[in-house]
Protein backbone atom coordinates (compact mmCIF):
# COMPACT_ATOMS: atom_id res chain seq x y z
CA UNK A 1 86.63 97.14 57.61
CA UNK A 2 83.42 96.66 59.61
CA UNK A 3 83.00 99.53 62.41
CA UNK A 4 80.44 99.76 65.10
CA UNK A 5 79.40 102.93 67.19
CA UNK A 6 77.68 103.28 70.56
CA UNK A 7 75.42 106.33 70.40
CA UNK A 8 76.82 107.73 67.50
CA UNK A 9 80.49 107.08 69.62
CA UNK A 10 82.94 104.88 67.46
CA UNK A 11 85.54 104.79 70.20
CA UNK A 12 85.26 103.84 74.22
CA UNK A 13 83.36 106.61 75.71
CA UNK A 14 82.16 107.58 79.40
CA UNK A 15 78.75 108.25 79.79
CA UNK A 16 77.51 110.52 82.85
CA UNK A 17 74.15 110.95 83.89
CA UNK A 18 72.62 111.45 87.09
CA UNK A 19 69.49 109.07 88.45
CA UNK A 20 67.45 109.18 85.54
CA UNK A 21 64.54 107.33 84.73
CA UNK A 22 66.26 105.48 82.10
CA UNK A 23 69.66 105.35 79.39
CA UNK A 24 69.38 104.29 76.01
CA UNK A 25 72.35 102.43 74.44
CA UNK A 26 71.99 101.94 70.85
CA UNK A 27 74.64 100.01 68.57
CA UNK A 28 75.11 100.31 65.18
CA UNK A 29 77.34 98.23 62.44
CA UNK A 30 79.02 100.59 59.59
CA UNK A 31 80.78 99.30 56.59
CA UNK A 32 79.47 95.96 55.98
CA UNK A 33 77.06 94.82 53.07
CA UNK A 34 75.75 91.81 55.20
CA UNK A 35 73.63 91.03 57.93
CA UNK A 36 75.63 91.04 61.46
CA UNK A 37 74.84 90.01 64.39
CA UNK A 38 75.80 92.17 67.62
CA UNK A 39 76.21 91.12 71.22
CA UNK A 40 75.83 93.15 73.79
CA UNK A 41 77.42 93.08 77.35
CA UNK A 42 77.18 94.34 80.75
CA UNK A 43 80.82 93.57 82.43
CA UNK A 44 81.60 90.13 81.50
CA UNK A 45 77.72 89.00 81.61
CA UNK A 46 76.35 88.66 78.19
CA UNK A 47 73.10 90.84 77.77
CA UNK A 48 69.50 88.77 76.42
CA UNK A 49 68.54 90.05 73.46
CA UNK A 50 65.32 89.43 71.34
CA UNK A 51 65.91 88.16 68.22
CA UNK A 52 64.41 91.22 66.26
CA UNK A 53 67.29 93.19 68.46
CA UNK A 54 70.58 91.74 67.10
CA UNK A 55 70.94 92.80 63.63
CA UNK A 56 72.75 95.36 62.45
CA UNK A 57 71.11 97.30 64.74
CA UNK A 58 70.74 96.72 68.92
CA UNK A 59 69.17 99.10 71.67
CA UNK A 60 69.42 98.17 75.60
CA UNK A 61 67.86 100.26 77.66
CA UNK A 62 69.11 100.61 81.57
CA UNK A 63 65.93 101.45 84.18
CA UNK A 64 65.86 102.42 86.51
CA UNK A 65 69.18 104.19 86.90
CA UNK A 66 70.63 103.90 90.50
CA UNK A 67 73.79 104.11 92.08
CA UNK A 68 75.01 100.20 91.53
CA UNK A 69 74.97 101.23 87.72
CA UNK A 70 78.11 103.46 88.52
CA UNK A 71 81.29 102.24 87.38
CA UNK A 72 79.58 99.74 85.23
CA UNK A 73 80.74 99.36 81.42
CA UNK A 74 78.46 98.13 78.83
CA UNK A 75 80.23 96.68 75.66
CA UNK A 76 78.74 96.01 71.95
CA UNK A 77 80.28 93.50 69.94
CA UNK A 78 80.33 91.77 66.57
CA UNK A 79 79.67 88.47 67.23
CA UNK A 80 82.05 86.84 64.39
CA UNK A 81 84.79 89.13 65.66
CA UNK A 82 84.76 90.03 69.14
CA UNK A 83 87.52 92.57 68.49
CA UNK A 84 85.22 94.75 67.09
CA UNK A 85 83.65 96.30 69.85
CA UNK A 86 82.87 99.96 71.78
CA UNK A 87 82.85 100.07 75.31
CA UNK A 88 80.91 102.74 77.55
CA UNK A 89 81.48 103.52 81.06
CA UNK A 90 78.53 104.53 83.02
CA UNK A 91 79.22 107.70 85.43
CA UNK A 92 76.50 107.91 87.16
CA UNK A 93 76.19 111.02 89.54
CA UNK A 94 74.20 111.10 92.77
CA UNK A 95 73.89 113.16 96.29
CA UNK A 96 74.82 111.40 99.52
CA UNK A 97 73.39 108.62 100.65
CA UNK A 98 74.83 107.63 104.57
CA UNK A 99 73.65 104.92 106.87
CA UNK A 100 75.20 104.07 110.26
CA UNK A 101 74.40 102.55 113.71
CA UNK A 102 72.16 105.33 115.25
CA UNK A 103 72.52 104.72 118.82
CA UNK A 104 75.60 103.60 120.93
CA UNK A 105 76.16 102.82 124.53
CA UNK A 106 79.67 102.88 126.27
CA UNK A 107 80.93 102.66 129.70
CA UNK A 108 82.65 105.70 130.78
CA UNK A 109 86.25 105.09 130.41
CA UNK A 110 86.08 103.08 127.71
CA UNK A 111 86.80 104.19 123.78
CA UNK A 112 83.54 104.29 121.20
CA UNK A 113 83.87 104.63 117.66
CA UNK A 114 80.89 106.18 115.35
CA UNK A 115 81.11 105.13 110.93
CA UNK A 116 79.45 107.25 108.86
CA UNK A 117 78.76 105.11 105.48
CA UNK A 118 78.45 107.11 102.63
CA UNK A 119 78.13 106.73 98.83
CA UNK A 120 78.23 109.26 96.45
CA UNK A 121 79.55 110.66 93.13
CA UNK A 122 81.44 112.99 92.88
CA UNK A 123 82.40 112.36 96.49
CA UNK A 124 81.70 114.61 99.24
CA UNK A 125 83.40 116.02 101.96
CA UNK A 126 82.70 115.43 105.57
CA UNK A 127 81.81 117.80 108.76
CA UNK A 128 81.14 116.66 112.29
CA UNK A 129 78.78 118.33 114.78
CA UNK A 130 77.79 117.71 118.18
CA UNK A 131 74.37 118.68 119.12
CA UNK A 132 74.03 120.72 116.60
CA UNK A 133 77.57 122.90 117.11
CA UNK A 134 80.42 121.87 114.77
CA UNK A 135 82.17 119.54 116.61
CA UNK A 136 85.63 120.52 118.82
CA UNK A 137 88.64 118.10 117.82
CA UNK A 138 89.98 116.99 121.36
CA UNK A 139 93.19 114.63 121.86
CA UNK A 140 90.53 112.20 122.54
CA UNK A 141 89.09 112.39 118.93
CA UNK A 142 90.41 110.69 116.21
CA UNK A 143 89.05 111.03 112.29
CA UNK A 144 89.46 108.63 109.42
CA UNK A 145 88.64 108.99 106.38
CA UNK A 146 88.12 107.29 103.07
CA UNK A 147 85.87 107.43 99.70
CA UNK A 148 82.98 105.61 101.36
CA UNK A 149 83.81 105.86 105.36
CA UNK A 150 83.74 108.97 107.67
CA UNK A 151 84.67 107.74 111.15
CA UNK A 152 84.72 109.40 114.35
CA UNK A 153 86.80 107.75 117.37
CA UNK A 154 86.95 109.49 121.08
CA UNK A 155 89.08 107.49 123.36
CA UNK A 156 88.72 107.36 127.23
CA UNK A 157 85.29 108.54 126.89
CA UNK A 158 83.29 111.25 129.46
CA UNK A 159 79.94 111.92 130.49
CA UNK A 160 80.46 115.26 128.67
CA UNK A 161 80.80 112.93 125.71
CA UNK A 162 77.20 112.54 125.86
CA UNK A 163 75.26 113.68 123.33
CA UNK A 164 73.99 113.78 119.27
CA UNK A 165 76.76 113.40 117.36
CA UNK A 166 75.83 114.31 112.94
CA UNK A 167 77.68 113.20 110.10
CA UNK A 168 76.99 115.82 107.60
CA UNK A 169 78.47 115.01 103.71
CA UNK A 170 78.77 117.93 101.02
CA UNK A 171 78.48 117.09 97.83
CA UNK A 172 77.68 119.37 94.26
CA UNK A 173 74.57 117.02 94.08
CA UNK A 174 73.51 118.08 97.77
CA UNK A 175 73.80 117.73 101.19
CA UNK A 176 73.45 113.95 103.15
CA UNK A 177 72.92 113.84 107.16
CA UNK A 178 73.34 110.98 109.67
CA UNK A 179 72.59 111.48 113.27
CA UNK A 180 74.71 108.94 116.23
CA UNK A 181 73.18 109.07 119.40
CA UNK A 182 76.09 108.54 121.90
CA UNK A 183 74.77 107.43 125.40
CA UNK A 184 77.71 107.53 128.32
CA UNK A 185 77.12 104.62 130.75
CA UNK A 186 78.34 104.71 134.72
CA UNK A 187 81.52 102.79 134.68
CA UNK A 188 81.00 99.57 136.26
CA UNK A 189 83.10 98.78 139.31
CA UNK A 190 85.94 96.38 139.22
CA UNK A 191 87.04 94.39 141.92
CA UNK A 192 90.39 93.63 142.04
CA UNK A 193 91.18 89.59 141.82
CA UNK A 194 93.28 89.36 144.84
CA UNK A 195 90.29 90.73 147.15
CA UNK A 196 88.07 88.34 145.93
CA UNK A 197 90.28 85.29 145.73
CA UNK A 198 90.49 86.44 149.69
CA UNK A 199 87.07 86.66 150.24
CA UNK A 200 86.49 82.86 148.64
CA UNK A 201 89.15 81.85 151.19
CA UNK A 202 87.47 83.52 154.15
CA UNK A 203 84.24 82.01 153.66
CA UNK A 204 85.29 78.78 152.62
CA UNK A 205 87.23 78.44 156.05
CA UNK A 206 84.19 79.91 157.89
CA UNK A 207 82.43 77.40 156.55
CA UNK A 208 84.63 74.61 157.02
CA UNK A 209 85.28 75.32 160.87
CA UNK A 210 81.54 75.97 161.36
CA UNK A 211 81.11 72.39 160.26
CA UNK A 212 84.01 71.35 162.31
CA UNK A 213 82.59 73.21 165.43
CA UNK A 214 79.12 71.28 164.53
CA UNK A 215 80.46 68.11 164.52
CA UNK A 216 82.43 68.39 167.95
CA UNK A 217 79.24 69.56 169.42
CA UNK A 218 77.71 66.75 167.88
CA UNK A 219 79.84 64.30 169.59
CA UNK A 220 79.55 65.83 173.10
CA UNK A 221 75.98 65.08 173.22
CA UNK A 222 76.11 61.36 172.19
């Protein structure tokens, strides 16, 4: 029966390439004596093709390459039977890229927590450093870690907690590096509620018997 291949690929194949300037996807029918057309796919979104470009023969071309193109599968099919089809999964290999809030404020006392973002493939693994020295774990600290996160928690936070804090992300592709800038603020002071629900009632009765007192002397004088 009629038989398509994907870059010489007549099954599902994975494709891996790292940010190139472009991938060429070409499709081509086998076993048929007639013209047929071929649709091509990117997920579930049909692809446009020119009309010179579905024949027997049909080239997409994805440029530029970046990292929203991994994971993606691009399918060619015969349009009068959509069974007949190869599939190809893009693996598309790139260094660390992070992004983060870079600078933090937090009143001593209180906890602060620092996200590295990254994305890359194959993923990396994480370090963290504090001003430039890998970082001491502490009780305080707390790490998480995912495929995309790298997060850093201190609890109860100290001046000595001041400081650059850097993500750094290894990868085979290379090396990624996010810098938090952690500033330690005074803690502010709190006033316990009792004190100041006394110190309403003190000068609302000051005020109330300096009125009273006003008014008596008031009335003396007339």
């Amino acid at each position: 029966g009629v038989e398509l291949s994907v870059n010489n690929h007549a099954a599902d194949f994975t494709l891996s390439a790292e940010l190139v300037p472009a991938i060429s996807l070409s499709c081509l029918v086998h076993n048929s004596s007639q013209a047929e057309e071929l649709l091509w796919y990117r997920g579930d979104g049909q692809v446009g093709l020119n009309d010179g470009n579905k024949v027997n023969i049909s080239n997409i071309c994805i440029s530029p390459v970046n990292e929203s193109d991994n994971g993606v599968t691009f399918t060619c099919r015969l349009a009068r039977d959509k069974s007949v089809q190869v599939s190809v999964l893009l693996d598309i290999q790139f260094p660390p890229r992070l992004s983060g809030e870079e600078t933090l404020h937090v009143e001593e006392e209180k906890a602060v927590t620092m996200t590295c973002n990254s994305k890359s493939n194959p993923q990396g693994q994480s370090t963290w450093y504090k001003d430039n020295q890998t970082l001491t774990l502490q009780s305080r600290h707390d790490l998480y870690q995912t495929s995309e996160i790298f997060r850093l928690s201190i609890k109860k936070v100290q001046k000595s907690d001041n400081g650059t804090y850097t993500c750094v992300v290894d990868s085979p592709l290379g090396k990624g590096t996010k810098d938090f800038h952690l500033i330690v603020e005074d803690k502010k002071p709190i006033f316990p509620m009792e004190a100041i629900i006394a110190a309403v009632v003190v000068v609302t009765l000051t005020i109330f018997f300096g009125i009273v007192a006003r008014r008596d002397k008031v009335f003396k004088v007339w």
